[in-house]
N, C-alpha and C. Protein backbone atom coordinates (compact mmCIF):
# COMPACT_ATOMS: atom_id res chain seq x y z
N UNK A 1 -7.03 14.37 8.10
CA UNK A 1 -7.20 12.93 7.97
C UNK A 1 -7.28 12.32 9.36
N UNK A 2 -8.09 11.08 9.36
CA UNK A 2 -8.46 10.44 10.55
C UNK A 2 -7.13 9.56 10.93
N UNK A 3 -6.48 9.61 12.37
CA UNK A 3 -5.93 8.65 12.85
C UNK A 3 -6.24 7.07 12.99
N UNK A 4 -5.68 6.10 12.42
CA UNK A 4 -5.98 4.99 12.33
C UNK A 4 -5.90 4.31 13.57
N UNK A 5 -4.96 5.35 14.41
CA UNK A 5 -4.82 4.57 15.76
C UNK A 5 -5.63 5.28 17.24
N UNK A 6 -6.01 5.90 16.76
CA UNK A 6 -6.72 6.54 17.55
C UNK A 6 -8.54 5.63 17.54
N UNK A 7 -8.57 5.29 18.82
CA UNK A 7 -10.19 4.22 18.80
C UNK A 7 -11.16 5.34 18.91
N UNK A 8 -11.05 6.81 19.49
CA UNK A 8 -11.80 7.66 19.55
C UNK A 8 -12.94 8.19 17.98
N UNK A 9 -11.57 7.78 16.99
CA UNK A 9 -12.09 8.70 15.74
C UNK A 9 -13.25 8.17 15.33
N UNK A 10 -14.26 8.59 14.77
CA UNK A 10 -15.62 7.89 13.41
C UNK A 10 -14.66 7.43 12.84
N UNK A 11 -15.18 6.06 12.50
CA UNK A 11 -14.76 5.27 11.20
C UNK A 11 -16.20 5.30 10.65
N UNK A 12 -15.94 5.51 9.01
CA UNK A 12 -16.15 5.69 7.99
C UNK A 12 -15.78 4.26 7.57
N UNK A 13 -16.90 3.92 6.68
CA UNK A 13 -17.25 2.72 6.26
C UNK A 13 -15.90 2.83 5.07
N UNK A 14 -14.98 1.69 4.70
CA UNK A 14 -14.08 1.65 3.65
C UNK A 14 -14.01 1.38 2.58
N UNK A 15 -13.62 1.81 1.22
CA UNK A 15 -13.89 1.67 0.32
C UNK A 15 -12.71 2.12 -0.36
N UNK A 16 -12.58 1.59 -1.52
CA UNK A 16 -11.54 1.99 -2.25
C UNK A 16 -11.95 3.37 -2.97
N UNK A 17 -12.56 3.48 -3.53
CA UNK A 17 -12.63 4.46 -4.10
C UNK A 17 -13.08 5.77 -3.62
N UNK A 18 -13.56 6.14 -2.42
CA UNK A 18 -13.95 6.62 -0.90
C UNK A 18 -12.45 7.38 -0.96
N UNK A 19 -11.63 6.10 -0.58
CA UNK A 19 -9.95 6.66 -0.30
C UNK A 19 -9.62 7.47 -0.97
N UNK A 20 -9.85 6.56 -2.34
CA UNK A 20 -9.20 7.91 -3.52
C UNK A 20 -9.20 8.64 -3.53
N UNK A 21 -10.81 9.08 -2.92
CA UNK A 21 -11.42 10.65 -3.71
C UNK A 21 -10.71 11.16 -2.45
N UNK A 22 -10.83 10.48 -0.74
CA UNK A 22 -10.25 11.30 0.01
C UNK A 22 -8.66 12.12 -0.09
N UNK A 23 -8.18 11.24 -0.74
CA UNK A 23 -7.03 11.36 -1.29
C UNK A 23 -6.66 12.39 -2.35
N UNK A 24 -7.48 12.60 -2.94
CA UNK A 24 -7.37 13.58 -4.19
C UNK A 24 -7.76 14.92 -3.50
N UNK A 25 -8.86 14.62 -2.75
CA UNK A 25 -9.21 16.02 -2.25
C UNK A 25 -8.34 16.27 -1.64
N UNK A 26 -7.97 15.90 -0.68
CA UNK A 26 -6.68 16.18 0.50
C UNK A 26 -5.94 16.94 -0.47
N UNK A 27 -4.92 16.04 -1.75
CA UNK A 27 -4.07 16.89 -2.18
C UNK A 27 -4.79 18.24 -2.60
N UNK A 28 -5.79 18.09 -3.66
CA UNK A 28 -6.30 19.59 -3.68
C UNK A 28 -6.79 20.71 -2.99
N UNK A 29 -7.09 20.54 -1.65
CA UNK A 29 -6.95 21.32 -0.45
C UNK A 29 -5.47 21.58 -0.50
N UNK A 30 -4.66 21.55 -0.89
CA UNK A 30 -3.55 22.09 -0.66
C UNK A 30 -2.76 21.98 -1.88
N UNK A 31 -3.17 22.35 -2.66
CA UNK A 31 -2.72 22.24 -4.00
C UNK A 31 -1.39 21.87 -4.44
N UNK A 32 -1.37 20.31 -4.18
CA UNK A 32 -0.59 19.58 -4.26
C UNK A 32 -0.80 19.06 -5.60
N UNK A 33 -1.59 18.90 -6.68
CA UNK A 33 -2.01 18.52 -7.92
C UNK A 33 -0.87 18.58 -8.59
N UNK A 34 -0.18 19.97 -8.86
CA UNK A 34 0.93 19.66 -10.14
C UNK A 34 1.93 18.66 -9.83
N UNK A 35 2.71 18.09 -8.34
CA UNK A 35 3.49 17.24 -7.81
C UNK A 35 3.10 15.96 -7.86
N UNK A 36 1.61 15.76 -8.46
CA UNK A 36 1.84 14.27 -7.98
C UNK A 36 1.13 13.89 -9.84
N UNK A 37 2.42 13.43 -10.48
CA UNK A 37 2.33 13.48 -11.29
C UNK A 37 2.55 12.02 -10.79
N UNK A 38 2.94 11.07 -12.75
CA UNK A 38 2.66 9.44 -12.38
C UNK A 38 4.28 9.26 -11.71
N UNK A 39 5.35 10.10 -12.19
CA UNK A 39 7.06 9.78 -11.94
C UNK A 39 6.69 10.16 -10.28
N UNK A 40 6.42 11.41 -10.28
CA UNK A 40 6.31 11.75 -8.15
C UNK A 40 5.83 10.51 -7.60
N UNK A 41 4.72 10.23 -8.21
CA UNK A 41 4.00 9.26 -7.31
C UNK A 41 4.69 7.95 -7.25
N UNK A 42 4.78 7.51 -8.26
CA UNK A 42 5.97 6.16 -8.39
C UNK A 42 7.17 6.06 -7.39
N UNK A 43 7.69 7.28 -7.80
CA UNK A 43 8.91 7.56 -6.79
C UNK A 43 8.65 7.62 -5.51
N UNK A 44 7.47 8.25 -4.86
CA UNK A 44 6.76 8.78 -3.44
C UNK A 44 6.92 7.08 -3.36
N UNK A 45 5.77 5.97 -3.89
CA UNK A 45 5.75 5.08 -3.70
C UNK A 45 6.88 4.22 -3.14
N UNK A 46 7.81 4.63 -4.23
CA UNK A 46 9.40 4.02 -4.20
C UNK A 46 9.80 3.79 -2.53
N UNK A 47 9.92 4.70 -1.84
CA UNK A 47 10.35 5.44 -1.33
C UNK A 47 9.81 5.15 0.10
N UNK A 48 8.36 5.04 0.27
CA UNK A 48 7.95 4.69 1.71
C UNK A 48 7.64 3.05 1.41
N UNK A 49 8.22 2.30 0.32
CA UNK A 49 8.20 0.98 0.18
C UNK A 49 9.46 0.46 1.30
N UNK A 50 10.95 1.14 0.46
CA UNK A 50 11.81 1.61 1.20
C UNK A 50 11.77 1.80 2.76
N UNK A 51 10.88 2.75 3.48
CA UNK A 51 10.51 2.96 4.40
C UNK A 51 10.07 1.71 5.31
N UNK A 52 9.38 1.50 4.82
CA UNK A 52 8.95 -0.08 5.64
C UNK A 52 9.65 -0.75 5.04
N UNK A 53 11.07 -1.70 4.40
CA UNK A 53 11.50 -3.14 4.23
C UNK A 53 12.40 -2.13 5.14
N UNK A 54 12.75 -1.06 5.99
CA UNK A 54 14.02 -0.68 6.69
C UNK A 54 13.27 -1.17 7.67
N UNK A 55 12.04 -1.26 8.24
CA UNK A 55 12.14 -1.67 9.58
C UNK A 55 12.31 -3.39 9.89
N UNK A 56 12.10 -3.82 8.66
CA UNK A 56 12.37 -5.31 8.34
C UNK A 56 14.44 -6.00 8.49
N UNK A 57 14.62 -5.07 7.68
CA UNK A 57 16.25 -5.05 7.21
C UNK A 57 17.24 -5.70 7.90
N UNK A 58 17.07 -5.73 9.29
CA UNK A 58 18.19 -6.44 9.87
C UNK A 58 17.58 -7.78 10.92
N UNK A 59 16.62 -7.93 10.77
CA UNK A 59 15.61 -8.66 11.28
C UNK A 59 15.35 -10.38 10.84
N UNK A 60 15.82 -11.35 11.93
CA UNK A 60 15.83 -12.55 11.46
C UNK A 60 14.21 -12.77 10.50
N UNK A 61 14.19 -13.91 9.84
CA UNK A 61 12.67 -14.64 9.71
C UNK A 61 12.06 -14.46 10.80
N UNK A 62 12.39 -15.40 11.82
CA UNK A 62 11.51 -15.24 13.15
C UNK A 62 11.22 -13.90 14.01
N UNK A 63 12.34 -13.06 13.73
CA UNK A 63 11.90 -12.10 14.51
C UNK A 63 10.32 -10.87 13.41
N UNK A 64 10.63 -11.04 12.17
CA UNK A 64 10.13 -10.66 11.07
C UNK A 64 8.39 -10.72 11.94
N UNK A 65 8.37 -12.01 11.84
CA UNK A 65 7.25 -13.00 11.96
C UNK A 65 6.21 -12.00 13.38
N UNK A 66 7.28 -12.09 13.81
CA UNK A 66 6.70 -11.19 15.34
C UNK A 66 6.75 -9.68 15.50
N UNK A 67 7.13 -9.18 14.12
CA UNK A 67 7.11 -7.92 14.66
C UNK A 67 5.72 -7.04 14.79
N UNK A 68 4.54 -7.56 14.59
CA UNK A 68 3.73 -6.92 15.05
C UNK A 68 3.40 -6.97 16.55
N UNK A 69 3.81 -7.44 17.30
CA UNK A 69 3.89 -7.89 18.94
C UNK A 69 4.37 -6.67 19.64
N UNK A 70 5.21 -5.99 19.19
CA UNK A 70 6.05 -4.67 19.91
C UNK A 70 4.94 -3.29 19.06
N UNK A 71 4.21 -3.20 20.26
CA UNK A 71 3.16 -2.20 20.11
C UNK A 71 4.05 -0.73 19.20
N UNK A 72 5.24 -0.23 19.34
CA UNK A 72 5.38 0.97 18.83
C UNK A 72 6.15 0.49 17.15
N UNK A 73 6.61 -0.64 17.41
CA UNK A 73 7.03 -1.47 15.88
C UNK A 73 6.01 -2.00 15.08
N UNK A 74 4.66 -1.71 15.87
CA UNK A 74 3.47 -2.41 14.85
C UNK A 74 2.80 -0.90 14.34
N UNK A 75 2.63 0.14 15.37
CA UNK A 75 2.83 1.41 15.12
C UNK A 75 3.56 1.84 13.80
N UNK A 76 4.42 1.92 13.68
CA UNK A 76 5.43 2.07 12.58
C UNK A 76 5.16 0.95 11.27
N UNK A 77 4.87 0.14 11.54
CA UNK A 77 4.87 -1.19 10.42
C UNK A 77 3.24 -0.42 9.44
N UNK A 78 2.66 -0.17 10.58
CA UNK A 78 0.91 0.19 9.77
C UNK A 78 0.88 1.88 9.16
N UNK A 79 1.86 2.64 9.65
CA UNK A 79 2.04 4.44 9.14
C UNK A 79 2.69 3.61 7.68
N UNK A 80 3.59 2.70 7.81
CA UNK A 80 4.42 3.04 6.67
C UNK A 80 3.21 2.13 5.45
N UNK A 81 2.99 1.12 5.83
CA UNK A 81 1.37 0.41 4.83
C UNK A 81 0.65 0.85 4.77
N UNK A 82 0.45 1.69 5.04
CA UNK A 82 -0.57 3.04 4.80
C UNK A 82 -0.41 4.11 4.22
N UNK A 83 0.90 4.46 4.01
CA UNK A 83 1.89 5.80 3.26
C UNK A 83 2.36 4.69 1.72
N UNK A 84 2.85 3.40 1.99
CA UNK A 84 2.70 2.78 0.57
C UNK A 84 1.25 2.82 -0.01
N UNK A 85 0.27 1.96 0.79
CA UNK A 85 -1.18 2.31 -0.05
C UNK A 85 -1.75 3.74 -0.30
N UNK A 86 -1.08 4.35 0.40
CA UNK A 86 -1.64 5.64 -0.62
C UNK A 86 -1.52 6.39 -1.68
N UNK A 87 0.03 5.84 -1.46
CA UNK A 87 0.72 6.19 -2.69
C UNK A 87 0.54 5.60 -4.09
N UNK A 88 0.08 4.31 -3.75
CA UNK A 88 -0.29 3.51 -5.20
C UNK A 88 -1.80 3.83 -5.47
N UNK A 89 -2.78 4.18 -4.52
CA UNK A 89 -3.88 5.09 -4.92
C UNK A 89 -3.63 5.72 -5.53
N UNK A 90 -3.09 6.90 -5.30
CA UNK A 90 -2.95 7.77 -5.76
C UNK A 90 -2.35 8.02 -7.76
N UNK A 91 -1.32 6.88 -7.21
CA UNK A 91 -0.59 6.61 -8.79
C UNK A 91 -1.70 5.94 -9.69
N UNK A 92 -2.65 5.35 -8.97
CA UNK A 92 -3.60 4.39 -9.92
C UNK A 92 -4.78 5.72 -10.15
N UNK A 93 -5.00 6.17 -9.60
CA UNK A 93 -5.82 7.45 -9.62
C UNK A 93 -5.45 8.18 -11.00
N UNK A 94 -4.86 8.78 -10.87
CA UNK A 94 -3.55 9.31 -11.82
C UNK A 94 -4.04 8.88 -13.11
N UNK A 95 -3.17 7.33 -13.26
CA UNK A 95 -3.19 6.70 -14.55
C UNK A 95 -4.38 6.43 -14.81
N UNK A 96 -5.61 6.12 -14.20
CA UNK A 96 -6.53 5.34 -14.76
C UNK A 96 -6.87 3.93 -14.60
N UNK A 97 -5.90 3.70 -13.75
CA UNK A 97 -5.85 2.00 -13.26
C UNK A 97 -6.81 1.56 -12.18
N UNK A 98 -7.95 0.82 -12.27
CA UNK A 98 -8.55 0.29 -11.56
C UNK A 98 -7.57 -0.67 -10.70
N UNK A 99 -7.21 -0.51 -9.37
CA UNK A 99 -6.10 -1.13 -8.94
C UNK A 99 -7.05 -3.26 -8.28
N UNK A 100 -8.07 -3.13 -8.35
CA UNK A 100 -8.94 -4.18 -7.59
C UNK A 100 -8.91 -4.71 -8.92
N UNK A 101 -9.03 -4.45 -10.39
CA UNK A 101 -9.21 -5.06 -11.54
C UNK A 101 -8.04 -5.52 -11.89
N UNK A 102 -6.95 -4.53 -11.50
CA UNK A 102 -5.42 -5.00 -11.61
C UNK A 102 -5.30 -6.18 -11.18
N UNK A 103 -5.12 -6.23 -9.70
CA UNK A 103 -4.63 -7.23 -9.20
C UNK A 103 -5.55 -8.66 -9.31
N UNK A 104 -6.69 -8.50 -9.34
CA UNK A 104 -7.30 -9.59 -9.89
C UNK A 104 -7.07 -10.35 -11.42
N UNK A 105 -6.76 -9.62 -12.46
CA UNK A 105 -6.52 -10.24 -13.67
C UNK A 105 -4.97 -10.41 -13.61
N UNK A 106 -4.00 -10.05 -12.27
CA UNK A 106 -2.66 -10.65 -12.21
C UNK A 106 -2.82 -11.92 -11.57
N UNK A 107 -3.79 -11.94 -10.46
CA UNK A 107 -4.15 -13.52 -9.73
C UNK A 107 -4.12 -14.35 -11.22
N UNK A 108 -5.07 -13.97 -11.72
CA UNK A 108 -5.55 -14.90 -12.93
C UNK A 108 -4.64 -15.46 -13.98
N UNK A 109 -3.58 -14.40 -14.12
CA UNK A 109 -2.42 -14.67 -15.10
C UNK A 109 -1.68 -15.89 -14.29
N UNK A 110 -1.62 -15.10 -13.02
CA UNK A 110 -0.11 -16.27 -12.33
C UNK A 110 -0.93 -17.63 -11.68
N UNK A 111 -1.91 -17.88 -11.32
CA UNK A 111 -2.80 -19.08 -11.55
C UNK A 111 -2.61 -20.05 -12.46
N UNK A 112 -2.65 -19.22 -13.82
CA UNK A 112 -2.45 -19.75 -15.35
C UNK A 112 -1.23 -20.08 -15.07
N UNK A 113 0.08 -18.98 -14.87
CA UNK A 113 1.75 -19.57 -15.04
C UNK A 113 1.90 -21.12 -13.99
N UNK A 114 1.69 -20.77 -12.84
CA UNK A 114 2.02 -21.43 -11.86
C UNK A 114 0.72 -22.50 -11.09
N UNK A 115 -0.01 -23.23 -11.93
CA UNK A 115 -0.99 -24.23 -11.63
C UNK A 115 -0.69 -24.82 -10.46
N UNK A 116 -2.16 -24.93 -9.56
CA UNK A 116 -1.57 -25.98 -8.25
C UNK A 116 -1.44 -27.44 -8.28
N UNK A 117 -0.56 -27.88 -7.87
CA UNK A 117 -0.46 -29.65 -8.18
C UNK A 117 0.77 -29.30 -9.17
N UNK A 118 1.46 -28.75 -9.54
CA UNK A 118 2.48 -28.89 -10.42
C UNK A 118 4.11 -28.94 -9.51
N UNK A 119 5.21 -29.20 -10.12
CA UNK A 119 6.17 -29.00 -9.51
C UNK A 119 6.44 -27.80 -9.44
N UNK A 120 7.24 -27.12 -8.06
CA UNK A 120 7.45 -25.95 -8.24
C UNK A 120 7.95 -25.39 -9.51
N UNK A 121 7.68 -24.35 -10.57
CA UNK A 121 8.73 -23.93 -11.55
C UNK A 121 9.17 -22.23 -11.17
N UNK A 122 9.51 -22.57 -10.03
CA UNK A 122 10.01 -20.89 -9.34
C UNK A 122 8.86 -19.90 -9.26
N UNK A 123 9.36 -19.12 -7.88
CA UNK A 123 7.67 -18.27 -7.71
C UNK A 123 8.24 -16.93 -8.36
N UNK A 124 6.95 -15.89 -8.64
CA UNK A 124 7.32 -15.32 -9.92
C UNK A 124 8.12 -13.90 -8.43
């Protein structure tokens, strides 16, 4: 797999579903298939979610705000958003979940709950 931080590498035009497949192949080059079942993956997910709110964890608002400023803390902030998005690839892979159709017909739901111009009624 290509380093994201590395300016040397080809970038490859992005795509979601590009990822996936890179993603699937990867595991099957190494026959990782029976492990990433929907519980592994959930959990994998779990887990480097975990990973990144620790580098958050003791961290005012303001300092929050800035932590992409400290080159080896922005380092770390983008491995671990990148180890969560793959992991929910992967889980959406899995299940069958168009994850771009997902999250669009959740915009649409909470649009519906939470109309603009209304009084706050708590964010979901």
């Amino acid at each position: 797999m290509t380093d994201p931080h590395d300016d040397a590498t080809p970038r490859r035009p992005l795509d979601l579903a590009g990822l996936q497949r890179r993603l699937a192949d990867f595991a099957a080059a190494r026959d990782w298939q029976p492990y990433h079942t929907p519980k592994n993956l959930a959990a994998a997910l779990s887990v480097e979610s975990s990973e990144l709110l620790e580098i958050f964890q003791w961290l005012t608002p303001e300092e929050s705000a800035r932590v992409m400023d400290d080159p080896d803390t922005a380092h770390r902030v983008t491995d671990e958003v990148a180890d969560v998005l793959a992991y929910l690839l992967q889980l959406c892979g899995v299940l069958g979940v168009d994850p771009l159709a997902a999250l669009a017909a959740k915009i649409d739901r909470n649009e519906h709950r939470f109309p603009a111009g209304r009084p706050d009624r708590g964010s979901p």
